[in-house]
N, C-alpha and C. Protein backbone atom coordinates (compact mmCIF):
# COMPACT_ATOMS: atom_id res chain seq x y z
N UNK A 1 81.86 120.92 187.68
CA UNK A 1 80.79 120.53 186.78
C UNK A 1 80.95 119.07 186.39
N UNK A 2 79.93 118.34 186.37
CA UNK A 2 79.66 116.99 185.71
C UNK A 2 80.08 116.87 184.75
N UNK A 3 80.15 115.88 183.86
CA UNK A 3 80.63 115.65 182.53
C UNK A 3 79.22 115.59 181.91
N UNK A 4 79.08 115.93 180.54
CA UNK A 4 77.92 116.40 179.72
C UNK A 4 77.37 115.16 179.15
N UNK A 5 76.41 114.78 179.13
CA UNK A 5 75.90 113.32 178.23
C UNK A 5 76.03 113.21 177.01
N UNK A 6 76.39 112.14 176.19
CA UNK A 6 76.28 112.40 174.96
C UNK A 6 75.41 112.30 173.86
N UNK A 7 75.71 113.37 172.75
CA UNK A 7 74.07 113.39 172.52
C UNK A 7 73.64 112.54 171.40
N UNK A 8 74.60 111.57 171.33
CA UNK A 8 73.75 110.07 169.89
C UNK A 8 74.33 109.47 170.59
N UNK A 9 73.57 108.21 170.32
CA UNK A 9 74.11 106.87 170.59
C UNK A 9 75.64 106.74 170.06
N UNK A 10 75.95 107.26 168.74
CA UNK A 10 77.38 107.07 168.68
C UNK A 10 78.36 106.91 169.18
N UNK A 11 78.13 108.79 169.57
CA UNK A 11 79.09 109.07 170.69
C UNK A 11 79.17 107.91 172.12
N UNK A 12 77.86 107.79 172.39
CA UNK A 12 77.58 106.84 173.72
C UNK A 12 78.50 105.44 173.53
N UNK A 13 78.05 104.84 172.14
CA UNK A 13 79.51 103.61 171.57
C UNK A 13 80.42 104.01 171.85
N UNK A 14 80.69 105.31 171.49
CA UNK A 14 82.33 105.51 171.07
C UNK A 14 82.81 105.57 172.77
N UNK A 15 82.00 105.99 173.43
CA UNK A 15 82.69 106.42 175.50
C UNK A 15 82.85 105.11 175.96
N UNK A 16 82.36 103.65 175.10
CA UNK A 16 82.29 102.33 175.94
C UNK A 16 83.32 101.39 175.23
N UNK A 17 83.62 101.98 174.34
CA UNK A 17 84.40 101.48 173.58
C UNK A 17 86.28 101.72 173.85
N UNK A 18 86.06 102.38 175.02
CA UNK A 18 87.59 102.78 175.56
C UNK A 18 88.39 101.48 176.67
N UNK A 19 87.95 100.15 176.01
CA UNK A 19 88.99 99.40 176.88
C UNK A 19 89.62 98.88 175.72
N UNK A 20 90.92 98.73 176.25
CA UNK A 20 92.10 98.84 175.37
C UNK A 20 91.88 97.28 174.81
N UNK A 21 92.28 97.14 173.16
CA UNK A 21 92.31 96.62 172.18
C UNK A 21 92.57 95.09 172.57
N UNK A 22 93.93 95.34 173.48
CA UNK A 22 94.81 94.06 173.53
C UNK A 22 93.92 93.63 174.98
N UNK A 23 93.47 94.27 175.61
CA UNK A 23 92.71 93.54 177.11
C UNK A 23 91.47 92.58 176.55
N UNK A 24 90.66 93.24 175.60
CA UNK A 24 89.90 92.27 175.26
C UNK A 24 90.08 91.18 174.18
N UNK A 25 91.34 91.08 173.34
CA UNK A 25 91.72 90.59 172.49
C UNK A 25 92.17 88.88 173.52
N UNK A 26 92.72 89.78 174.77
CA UNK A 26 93.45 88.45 175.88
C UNK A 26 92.14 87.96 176.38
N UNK A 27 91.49 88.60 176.58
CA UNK A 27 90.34 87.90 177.49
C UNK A 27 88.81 86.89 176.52
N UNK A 28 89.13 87.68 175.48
CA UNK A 28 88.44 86.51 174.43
C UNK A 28 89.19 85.31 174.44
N UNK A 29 90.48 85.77 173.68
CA UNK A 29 90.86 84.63 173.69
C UNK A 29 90.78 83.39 174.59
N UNK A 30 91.58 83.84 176.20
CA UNK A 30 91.92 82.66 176.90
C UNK A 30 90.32 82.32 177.45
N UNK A 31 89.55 83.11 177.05
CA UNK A 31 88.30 82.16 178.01
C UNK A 31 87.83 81.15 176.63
N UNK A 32 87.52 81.66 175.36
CA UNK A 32 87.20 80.74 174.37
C UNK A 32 88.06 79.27 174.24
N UNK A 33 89.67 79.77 174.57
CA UNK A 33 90.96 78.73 174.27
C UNK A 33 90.57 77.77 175.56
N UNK A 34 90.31 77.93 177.03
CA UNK A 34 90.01 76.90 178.17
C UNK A 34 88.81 76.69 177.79
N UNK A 35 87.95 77.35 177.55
CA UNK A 35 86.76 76.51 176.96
C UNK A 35 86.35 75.25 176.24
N UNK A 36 87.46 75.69 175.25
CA UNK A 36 87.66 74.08 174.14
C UNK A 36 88.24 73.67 174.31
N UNK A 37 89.32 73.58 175.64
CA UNK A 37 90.05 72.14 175.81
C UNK A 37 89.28 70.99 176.37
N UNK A 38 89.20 69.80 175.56
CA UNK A 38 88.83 68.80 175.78
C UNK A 38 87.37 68.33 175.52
N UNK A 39 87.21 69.65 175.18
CA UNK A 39 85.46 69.33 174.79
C UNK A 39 85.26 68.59 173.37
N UNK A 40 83.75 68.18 173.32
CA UNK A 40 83.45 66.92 172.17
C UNK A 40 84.18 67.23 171.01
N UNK A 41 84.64 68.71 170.89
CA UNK A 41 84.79 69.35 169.19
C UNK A 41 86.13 68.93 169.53
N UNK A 42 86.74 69.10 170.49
CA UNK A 42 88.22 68.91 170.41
C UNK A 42 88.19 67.22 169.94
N UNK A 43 87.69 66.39 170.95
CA UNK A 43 87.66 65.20 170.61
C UNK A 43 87.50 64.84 169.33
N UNK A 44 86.36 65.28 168.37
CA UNK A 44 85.83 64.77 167.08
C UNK A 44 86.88 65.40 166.15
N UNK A 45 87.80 66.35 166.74
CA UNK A 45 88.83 66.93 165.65
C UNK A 45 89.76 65.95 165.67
N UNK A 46 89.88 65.13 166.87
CA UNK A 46 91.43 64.43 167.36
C UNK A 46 91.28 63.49 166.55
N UNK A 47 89.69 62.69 166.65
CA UNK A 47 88.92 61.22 166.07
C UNK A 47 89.62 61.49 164.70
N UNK A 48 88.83 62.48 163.92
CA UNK A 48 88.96 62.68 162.16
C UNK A 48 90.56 62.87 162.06
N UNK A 49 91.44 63.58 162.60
CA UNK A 49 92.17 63.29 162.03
C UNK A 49 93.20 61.97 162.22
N UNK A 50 93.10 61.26 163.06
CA UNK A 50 93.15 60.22 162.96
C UNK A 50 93.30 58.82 162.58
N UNK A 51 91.46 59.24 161.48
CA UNK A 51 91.03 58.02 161.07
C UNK A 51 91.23 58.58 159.50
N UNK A 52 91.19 59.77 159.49
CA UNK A 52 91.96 60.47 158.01
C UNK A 52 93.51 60.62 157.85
N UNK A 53 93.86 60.78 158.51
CA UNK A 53 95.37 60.44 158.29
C UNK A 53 95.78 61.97 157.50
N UNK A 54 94.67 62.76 157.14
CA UNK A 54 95.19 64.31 156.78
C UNK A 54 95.01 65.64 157.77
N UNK A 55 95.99 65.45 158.66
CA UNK A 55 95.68 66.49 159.72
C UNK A 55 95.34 67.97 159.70
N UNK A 56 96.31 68.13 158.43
CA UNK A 56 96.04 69.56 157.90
C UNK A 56 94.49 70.24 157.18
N UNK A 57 94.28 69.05 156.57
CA UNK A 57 92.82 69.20 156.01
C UNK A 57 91.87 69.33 157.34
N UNK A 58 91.75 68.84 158.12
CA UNK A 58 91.20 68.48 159.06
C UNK A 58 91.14 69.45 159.99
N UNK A 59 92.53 70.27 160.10
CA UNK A 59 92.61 71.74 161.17
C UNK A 59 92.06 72.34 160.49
N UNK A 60 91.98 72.93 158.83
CA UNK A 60 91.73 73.60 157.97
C UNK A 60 90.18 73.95 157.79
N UNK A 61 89.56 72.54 158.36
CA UNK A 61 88.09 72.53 158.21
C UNK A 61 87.40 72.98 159.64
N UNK A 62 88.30 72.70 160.43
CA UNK A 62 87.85 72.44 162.37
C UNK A 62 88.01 74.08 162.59
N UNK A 63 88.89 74.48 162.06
CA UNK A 63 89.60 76.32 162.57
C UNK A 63 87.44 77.15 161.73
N UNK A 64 88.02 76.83 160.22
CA UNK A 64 86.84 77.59 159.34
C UNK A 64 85.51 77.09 160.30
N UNK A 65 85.24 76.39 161.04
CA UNK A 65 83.89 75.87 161.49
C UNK A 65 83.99 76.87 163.10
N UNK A 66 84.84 76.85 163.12
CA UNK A 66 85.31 77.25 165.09
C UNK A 66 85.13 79.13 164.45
N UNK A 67 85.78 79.19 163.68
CA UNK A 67 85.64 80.79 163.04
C UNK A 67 84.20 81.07 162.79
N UNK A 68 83.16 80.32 162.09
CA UNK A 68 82.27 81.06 161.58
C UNK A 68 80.88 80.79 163.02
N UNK A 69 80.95 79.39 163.65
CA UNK A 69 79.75 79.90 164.95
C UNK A 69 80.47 80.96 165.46
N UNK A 70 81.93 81.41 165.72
CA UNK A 70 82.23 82.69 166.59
C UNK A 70 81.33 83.51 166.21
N UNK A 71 81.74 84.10 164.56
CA UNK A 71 80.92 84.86 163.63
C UNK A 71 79.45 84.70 164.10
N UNK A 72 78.90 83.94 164.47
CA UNK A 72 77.58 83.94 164.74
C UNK A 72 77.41 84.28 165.91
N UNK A 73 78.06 83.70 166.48
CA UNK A 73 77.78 84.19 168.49
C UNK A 73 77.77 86.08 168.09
N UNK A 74 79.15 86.52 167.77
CA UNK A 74 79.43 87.92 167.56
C UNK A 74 77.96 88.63 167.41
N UNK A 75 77.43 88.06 165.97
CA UNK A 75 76.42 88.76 165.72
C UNK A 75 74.88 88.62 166.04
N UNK A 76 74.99 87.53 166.50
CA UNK A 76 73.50 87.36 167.21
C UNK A 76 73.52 88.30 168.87
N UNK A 77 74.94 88.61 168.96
CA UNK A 77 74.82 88.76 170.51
C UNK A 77 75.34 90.46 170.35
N UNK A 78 75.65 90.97 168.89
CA UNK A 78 75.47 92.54 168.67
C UNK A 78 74.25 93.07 168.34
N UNK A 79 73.27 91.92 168.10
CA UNK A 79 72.00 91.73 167.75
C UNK A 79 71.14 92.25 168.94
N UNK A 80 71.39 91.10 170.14
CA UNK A 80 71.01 91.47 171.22
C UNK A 80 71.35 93.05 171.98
N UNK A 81 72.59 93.00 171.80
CA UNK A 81 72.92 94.26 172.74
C UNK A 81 72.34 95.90 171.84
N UNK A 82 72.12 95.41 170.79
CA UNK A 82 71.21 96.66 170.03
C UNK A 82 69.72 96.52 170.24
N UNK A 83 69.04 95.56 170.08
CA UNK A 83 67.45 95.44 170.29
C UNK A 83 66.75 95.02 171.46
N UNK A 84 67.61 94.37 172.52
CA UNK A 84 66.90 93.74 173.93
C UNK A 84 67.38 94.57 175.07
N UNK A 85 66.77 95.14 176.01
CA UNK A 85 67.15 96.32 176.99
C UNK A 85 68.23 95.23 177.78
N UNK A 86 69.29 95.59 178.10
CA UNK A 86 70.51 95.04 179.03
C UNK A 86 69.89 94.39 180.22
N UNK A 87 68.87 95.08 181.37
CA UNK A 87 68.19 94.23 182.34
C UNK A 87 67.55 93.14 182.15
N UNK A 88 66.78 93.17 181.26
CA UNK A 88 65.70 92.65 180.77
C UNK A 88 66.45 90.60 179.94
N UNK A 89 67.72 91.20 179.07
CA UNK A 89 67.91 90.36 178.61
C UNK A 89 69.09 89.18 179.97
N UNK A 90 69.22 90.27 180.86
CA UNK A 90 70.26 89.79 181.86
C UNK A 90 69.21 88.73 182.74
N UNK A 91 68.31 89.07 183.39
CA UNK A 91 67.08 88.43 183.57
C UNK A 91 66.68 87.45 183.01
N UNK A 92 65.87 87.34 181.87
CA UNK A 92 66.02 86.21 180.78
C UNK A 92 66.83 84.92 181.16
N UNK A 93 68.29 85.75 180.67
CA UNK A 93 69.51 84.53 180.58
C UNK A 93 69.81 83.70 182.19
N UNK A 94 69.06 84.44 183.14
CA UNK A 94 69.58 84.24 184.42
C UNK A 94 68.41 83.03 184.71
N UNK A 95 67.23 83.26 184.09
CA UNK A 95 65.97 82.42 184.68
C UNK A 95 66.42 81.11 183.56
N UNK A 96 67.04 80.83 182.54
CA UNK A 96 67.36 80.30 181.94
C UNK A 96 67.86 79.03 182.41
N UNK A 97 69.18 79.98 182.42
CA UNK A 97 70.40 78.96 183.33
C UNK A 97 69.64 78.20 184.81
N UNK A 98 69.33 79.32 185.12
CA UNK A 98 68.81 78.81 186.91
C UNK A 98 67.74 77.35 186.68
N UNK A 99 67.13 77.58 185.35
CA UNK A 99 65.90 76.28 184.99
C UNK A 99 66.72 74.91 184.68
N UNK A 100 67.50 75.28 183.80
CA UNK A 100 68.68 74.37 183.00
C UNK A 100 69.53 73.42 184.04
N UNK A 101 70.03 74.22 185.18
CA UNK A 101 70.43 73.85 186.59
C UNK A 101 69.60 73.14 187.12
N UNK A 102 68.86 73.38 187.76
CA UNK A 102 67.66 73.01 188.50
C UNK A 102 66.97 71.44 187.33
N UNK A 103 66.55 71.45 186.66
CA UNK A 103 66.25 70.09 185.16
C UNK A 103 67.51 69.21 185.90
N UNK A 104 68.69 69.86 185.49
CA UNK A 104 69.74 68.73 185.42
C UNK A 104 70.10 68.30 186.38
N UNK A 105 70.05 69.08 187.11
CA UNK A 105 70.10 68.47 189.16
C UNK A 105 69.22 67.32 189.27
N UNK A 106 68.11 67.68 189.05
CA UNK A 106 66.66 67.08 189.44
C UNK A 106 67.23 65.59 188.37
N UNK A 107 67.23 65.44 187.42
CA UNK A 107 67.82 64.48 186.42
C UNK A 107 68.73 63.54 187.33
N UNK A 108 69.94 64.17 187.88
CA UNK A 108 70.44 63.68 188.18
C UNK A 108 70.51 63.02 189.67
N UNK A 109 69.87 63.51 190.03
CA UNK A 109 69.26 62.97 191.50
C UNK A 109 68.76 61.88 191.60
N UNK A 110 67.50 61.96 190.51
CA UNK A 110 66.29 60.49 190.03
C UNK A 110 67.31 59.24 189.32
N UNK A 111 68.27 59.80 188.44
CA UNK A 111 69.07 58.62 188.10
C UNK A 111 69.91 58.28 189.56
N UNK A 112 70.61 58.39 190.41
CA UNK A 112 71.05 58.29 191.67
C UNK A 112 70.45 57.31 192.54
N UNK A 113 68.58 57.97 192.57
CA UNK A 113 68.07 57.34 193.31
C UNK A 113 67.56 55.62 192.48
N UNK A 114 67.12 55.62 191.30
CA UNK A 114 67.30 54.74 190.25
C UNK A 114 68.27 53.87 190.51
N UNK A 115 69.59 54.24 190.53
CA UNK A 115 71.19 52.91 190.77
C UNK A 115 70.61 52.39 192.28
N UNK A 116 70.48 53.54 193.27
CA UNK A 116 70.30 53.09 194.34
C UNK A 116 69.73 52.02 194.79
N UNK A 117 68.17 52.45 193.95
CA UNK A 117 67.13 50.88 194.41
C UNK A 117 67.49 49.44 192.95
């Protein structure tokens, strides 16, 4: 016999919710942690403390700012996965990117051809 469906959404959370704690704890992390190496925020953290000379104040403010867009990504994107059908929003994000690509290619081509002549 098959396994039985479940009959609330609950339950349905609770069957997807079985990858272990510490797998996604590692995989947030190191993709968020290579993410921000070297990017502008890293830079503008390096600048301020710097030109402030209080480093600690400065991590103190950079960590609380890096913490609360997480907080936002989290919930705009538990937002999504409760109100936008999974295909639908996968689609979306895909015609997105593919436009975003395609702009910045094209951008960068015309400046190319621009140095050229």
């Amino acid at each position: 016999m098959g396994k039985p469906k479940p009959a609330s959404k609950i339950e349905d959370i609770d069957l997807k919710d079985t990858t272990p704690f510490l797998n996604i704890l590692i995989t947030s992390f190191s993709t968020i942690f290579l993410a921000e190496l070297g990017d502008k925020t890293q830079l503008a953290t390096l600048i301020l403390s710097a030109q402030s000379g209080r480093p600690i104040i400065i991590f103190i403010g950079a960590a609380l700012a890096l913490i609360f867009t997480s907080l936002l990504g989290v919930l705009i994107g538990r937002w999504i996965a409760n109100n936008l059908p999974r295909q639908r929003f996968t689609l979306v994000s895909g015609i997105i990117m593919l436009s975003l690509g395609i702009y910045l290619a094209s951008q960068g081509f015309i400046d190319f051809i621009k140095i050229k002549t």
